[in-house]
Protein backbone atom coordinates (compact mmCIF):
# COMPACT_ATOMS: atom_id res chain seq x y z
CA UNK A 1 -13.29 -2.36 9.40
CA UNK A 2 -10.81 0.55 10.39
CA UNK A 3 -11.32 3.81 9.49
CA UNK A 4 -8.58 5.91 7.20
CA UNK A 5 -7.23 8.66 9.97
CA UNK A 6 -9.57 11.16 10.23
CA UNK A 7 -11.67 10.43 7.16
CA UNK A 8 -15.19 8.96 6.38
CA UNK A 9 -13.04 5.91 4.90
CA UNK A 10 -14.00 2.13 6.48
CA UNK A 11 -11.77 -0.45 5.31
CA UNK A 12 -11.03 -4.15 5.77
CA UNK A 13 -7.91 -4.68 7.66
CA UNK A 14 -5.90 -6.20 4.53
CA UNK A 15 -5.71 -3.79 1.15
CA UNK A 16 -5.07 -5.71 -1.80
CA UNK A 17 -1.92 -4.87 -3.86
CA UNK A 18 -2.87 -4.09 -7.66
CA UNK A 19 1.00 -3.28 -8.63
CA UNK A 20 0.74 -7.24 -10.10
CA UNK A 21 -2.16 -6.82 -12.57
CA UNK A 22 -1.18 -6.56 -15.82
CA UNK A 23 2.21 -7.66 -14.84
CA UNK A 24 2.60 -10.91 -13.17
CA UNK A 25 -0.87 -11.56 -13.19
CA UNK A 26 -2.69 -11.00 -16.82
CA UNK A 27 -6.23 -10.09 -16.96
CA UNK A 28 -8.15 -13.36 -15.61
CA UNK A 29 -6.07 -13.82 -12.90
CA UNK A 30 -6.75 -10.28 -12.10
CA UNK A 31 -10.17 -10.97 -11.95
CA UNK A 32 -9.97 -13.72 -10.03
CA UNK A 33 -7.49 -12.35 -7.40
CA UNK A 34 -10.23 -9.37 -6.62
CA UNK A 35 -13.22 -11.81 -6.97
CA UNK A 36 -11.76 -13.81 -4.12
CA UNK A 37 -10.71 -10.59 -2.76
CA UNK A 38 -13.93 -9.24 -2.26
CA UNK A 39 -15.73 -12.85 -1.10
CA UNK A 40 -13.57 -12.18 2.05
CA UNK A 41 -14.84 -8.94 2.74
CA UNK A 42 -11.81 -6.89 1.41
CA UNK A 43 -13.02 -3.28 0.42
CA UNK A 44 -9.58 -1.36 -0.27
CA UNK A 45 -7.98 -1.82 -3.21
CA UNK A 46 -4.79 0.17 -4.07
CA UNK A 47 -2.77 0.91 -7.22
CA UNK A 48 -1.00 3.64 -9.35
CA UNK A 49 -1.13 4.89 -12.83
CA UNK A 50 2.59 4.12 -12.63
CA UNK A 51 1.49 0.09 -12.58
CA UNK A 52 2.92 -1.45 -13.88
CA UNK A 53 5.47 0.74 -16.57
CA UNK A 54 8.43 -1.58 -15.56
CA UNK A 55 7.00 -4.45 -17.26
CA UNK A 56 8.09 -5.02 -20.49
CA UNK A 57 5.08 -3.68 -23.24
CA UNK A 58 3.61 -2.00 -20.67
CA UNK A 59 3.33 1.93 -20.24
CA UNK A 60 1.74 2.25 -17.44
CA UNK A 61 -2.15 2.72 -16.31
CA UNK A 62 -2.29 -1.03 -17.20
CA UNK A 63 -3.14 -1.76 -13.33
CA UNK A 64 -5.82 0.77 -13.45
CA UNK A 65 -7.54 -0.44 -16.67
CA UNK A 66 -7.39 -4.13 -15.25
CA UNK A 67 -9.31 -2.83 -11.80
CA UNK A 68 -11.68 -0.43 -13.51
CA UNK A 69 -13.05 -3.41 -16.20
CA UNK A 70 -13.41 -5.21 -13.06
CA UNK A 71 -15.51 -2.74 -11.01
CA UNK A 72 -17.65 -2.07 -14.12
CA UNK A 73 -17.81 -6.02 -14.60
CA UNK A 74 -18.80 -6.83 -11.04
CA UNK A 75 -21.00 -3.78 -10.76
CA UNK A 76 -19.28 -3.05 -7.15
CA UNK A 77 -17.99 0.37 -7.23
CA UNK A 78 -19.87 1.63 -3.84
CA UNK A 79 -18.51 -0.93 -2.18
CA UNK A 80 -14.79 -0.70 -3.23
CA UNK A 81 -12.82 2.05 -1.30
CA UNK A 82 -10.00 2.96 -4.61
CA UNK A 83 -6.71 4.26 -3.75
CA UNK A 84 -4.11 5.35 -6.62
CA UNK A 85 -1.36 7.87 -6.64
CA UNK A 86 -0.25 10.78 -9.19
CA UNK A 87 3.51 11.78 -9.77
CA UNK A 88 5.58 8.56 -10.19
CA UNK A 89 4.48 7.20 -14.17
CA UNK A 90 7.15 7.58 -15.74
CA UNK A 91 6.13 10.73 -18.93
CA UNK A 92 4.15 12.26 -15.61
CA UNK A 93 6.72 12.38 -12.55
CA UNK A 94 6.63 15.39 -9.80
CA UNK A 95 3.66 17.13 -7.83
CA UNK A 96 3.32 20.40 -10.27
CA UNK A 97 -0.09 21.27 -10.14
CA UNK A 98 -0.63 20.36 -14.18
CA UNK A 99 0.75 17.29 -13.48
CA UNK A 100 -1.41 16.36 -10.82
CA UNK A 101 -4.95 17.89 -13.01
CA UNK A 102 -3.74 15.34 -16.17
CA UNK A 103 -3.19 12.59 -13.90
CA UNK A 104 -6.19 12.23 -11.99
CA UNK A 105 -8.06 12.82 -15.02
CA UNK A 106 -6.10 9.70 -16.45
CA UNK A 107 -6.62 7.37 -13.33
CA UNK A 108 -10.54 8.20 -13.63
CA UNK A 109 -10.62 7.49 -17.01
CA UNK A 110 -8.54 4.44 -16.79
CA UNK A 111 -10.65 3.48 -13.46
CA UNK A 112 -14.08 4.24 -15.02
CA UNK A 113 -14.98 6.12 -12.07
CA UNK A 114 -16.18 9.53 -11.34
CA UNK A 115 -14.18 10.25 -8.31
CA UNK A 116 -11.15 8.35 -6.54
CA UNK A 117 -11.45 7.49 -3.08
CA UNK A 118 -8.10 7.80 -1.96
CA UNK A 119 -5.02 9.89 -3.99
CA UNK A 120 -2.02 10.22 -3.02
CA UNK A 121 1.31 11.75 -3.54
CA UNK A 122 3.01 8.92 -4.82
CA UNK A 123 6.26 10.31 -4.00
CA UNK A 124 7.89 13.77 -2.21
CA UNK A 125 8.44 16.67 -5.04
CA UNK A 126 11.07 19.08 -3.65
CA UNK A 127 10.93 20.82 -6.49
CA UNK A 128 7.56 22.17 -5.89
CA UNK A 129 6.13 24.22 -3.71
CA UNK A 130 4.36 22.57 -0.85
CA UNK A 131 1.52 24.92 -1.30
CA UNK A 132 1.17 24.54 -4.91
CA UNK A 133 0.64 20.74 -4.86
CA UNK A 134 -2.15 21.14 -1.93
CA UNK A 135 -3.94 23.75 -3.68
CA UNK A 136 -4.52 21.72 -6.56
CA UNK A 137 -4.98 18.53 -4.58
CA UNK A 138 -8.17 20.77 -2.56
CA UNK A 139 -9.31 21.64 -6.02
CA UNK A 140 -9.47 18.12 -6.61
CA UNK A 141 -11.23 17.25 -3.51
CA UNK A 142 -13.49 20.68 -3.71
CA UNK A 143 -15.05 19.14 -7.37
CA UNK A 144 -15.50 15.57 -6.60
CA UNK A 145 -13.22 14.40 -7.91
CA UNK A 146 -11.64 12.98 -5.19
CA UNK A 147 -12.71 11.92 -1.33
CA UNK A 148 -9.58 12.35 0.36
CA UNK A 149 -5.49 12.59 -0.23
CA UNK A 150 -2.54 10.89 1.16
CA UNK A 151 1.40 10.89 0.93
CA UNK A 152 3.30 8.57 0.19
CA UNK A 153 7.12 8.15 0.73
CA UNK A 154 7.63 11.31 2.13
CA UNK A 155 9.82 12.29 5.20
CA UNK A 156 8.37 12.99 8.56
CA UNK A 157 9.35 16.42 7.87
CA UNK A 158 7.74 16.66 4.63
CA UNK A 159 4.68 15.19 6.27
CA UNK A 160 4.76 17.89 9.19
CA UNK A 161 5.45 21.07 6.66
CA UNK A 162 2.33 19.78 4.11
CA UNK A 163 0.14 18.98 7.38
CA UNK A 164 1.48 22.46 8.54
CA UNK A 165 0.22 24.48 5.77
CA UNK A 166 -2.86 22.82 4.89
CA UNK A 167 -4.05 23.97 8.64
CA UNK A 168 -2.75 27.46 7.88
CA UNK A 169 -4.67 27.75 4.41
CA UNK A 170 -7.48 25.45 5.28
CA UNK A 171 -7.09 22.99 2.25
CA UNK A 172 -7.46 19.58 1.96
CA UNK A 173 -5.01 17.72 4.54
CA UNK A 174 -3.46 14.28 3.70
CA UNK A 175 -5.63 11.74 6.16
CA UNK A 176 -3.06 8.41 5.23
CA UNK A 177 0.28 7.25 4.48
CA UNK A 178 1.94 4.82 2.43
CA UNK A 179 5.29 3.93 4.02
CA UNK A 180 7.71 0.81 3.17
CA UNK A 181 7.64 -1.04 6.65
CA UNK A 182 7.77 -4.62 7.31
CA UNK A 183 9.58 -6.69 9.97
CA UNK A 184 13.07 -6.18 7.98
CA UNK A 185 12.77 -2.48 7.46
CA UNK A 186 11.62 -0.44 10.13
CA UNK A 187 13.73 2.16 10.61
CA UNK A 188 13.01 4.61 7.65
CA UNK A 189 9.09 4.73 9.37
CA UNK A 190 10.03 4.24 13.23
CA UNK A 191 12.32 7.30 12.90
CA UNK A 192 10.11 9.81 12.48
CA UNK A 193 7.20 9.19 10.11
CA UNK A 194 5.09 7.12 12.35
CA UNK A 195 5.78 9.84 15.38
CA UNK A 196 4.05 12.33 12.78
CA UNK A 197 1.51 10.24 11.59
CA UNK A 198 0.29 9.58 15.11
CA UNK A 199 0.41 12.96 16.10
CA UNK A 200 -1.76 14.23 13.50
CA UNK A 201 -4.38 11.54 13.50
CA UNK A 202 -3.06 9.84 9.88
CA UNK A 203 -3.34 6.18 9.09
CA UNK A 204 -0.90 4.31 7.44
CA UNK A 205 -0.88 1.91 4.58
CA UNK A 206 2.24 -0.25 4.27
CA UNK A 207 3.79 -1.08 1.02
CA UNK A 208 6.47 -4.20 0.79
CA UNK A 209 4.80 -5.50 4.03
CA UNK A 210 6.49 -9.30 3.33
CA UNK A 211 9.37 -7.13 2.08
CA UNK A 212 8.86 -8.38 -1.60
CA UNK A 213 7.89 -12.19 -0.25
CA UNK A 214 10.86 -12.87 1.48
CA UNK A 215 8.66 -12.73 4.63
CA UNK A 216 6.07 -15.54 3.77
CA UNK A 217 9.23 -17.67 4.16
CA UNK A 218 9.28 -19.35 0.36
CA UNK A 219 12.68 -17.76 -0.11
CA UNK A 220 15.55 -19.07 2.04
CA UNK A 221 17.99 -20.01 -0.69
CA UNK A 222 19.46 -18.25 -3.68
CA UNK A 223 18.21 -21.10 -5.77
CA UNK A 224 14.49 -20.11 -4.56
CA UNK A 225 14.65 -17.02 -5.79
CA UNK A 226 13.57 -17.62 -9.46
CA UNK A 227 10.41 -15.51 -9.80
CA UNK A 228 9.64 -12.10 -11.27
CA UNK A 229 9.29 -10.31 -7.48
CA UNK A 230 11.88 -11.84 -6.34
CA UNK A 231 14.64 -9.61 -6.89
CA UNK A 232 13.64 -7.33 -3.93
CA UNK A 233 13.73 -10.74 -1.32
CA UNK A 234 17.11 -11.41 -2.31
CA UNK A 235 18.93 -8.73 -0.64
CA UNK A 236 17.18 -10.35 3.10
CA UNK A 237 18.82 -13.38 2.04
CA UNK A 238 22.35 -13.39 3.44
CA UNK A 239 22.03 -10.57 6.26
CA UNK A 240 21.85 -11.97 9.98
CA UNK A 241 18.96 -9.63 11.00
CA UNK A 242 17.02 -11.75 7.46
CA UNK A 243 17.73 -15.27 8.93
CA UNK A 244 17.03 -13.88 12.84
CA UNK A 245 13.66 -12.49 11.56
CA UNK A 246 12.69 -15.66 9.78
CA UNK A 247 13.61 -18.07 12.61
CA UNK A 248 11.33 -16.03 14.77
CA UNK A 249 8.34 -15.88 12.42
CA UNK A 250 8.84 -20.09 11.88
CA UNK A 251 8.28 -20.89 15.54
CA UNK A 252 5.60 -18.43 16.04
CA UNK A 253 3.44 -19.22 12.75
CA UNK A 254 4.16 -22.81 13.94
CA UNK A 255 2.25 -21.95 17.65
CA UNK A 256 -0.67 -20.34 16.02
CA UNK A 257 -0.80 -23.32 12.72
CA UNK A 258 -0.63 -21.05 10.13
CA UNK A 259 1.37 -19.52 7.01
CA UNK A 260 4.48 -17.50 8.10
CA UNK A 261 3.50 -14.75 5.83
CA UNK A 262 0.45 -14.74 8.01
CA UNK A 263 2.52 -14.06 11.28
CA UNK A 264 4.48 -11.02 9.15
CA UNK A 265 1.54 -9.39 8.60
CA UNK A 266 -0.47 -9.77 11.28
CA UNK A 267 2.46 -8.19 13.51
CA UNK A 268 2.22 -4.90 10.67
CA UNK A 269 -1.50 -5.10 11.84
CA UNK A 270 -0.67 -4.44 15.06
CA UNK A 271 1.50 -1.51 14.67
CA UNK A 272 0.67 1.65 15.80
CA UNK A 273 -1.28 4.18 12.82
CA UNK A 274 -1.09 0.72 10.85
CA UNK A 275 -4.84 0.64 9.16
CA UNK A 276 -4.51 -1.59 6.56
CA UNK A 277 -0.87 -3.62 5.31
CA UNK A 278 -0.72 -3.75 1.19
CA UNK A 279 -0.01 -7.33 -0.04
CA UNK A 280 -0.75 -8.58 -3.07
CA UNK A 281 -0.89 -11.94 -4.91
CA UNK A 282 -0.27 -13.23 -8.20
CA UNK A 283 -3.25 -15.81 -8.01
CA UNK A 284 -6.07 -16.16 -5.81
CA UNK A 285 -4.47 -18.95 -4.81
CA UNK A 286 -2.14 -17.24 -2.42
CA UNK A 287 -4.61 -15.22 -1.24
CA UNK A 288 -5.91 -16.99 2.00
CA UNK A 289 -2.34 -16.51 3.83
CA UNK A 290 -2.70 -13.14 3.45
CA UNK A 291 -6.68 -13.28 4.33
CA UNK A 292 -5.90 -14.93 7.49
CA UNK A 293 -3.92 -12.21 8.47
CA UNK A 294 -6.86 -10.30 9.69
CA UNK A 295 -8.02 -12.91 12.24
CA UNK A 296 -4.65 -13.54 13.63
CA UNK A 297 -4.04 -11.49 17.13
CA UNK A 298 -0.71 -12.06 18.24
CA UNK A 299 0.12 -12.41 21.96
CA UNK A 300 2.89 -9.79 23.70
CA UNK A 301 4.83 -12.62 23.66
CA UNK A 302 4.50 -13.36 19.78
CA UNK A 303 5.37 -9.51 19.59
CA UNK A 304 8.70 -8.82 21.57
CA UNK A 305 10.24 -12.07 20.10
CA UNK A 306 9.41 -10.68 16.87
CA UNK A 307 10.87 -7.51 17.57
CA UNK A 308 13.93 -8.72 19.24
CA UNK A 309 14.81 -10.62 15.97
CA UNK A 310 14.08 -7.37 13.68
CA UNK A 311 15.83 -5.09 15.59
């Protein structure tokens, strides 16, 4: 287990994406995806009351619902470490602090749940005062209601100010981050974020870690791409630094046997501040790849080859 920055927070190396349930995966599936989940010894589950509005009949808080049913079902909630986010649904956008009060009240409900283990800023809200949104995120923290806070696609600067006056007006300070990092996009957390993060003692939590599955290596053609996710893998498909990146991550997932999405997110792993990589899977099936993630400890040599083809 890894502990969340500098929180009481243990969690398994691998948290399990929940932006499919409800989406690509209905219900059972769902259910089956955390089941198997959870037989592993995965503990940190993260989703949004945003999940999964995009899909067509959906509104969002579907995710939620789908995860909270299951924690009531399995009778597991101690032993699940639940991280959603407040200010990207779509009728509840921005870090105001009303918006913030109606949304966690909406991801407990949803959840079942009398308190939410992890919360964070789902995204950066210029438009309100930095001091405003911590004040009510303390409240939050000060009633229960929630354990700890984190940001999530923010700037290293926006990270430094909130961190900044949270030590000034001793409230609650954000103990993770959820950045988009994998092997094809590094540069928006290299430069910057991660320098900030480390600094202050934060964990992160990568989102897109197999950069929308064009990292476990299924998609290496334009007639592969056919599936609902697959729209974000596309764009790796035809740039040099795509092709260099998967020709690296073939020969070493063929050194070690196992799944090139494997490799991809074992080398996350082994970033620094990197706590826990996001990945999720649209059946249990799929799951193990991702699983064996955990046990896989890449060599230095694994590492610079991977780097030198991601640069």
């Amino acid at each position: 287990m890894n502990r969340i920055g500098t929180s009481d927070l243990e969690v398994f190396p691998l948290s399990l994406g929940g932006n499919v349930f409800g989406w690509t995966a209905d219900e059972a599936q769902s259910f089956a995806i955390l089941d198997a989940y959870a037989a592993a010894g995965g503990n940190f589950v993260d989703t949004a009351d945003a999940y999964s509005a995009w899909a067509p009949g959906n509104s969002g808080g579907e995710s939620e619902e789908i995860i909270g049913r299951w924690l009531a079902a399995r009778g597991n909630r101690d032993d699940i470490v639940v991280a959603t986010k407040v200010g990207g649904h779509p009728k509840l956008r921005g870090l105001a602090p009303a918006t913030i009060k109606k949304g966690v009240e909406g991801s407990l409900r949803r959840l079942g749940v009398d308190h939410i283990d992890l919360y964070y800023a789902h995204y950066d809200d210029p438009g309100t005062p930095v001091e405003e949104t911590l004040r009510a995120f303390n409240d939050l923290v000060t009633e229960g209601k929630v354990r700890c806070i984190g940001a999530s696609n923010f700037t290293g600067a926006r990270l430094s100010e909130s961190l900044a006056v949270s030590e000034r007006e001793g409230l609650a300070r954000y103990v993770a981050v959820q950045p988009h990092y994998n092997l094809v996009f590094r540069e928006e957390y290299e430069r910057g974020l991660r320098d900030v993060a480390a600094a202050n003692g934060l964990s992160a939590a990568p989102y897109y870690g197999l950069a929308s599955g064009f990292l476990t290596g299924k998609y290496r053609t334009d007639t592969d791409v056919d599936s609902a996710r697959a729209g974000g893998a596309a764009k790796y498909l035809d740039s040099d630094r795509g092709r260099r990146v998967l020709a690296a991550l073939d020969e070493v997932a063929a050194e070690h046997g196992v799944a090139v999405g494997t490799v991809a997110l074992a080398w996350l792993r082994s970033q620094p501040t990197v706590a826990a990589p996001i990945a999720s899977a649209r059946t249990a099936d799929q799951l193990p790849p991702l699983l064996a993630s955990v046990d896989l400890e890449l060599a230095k040599e694994d590492l610079r080859r991977l780097e030198a083809a991601s640069q």
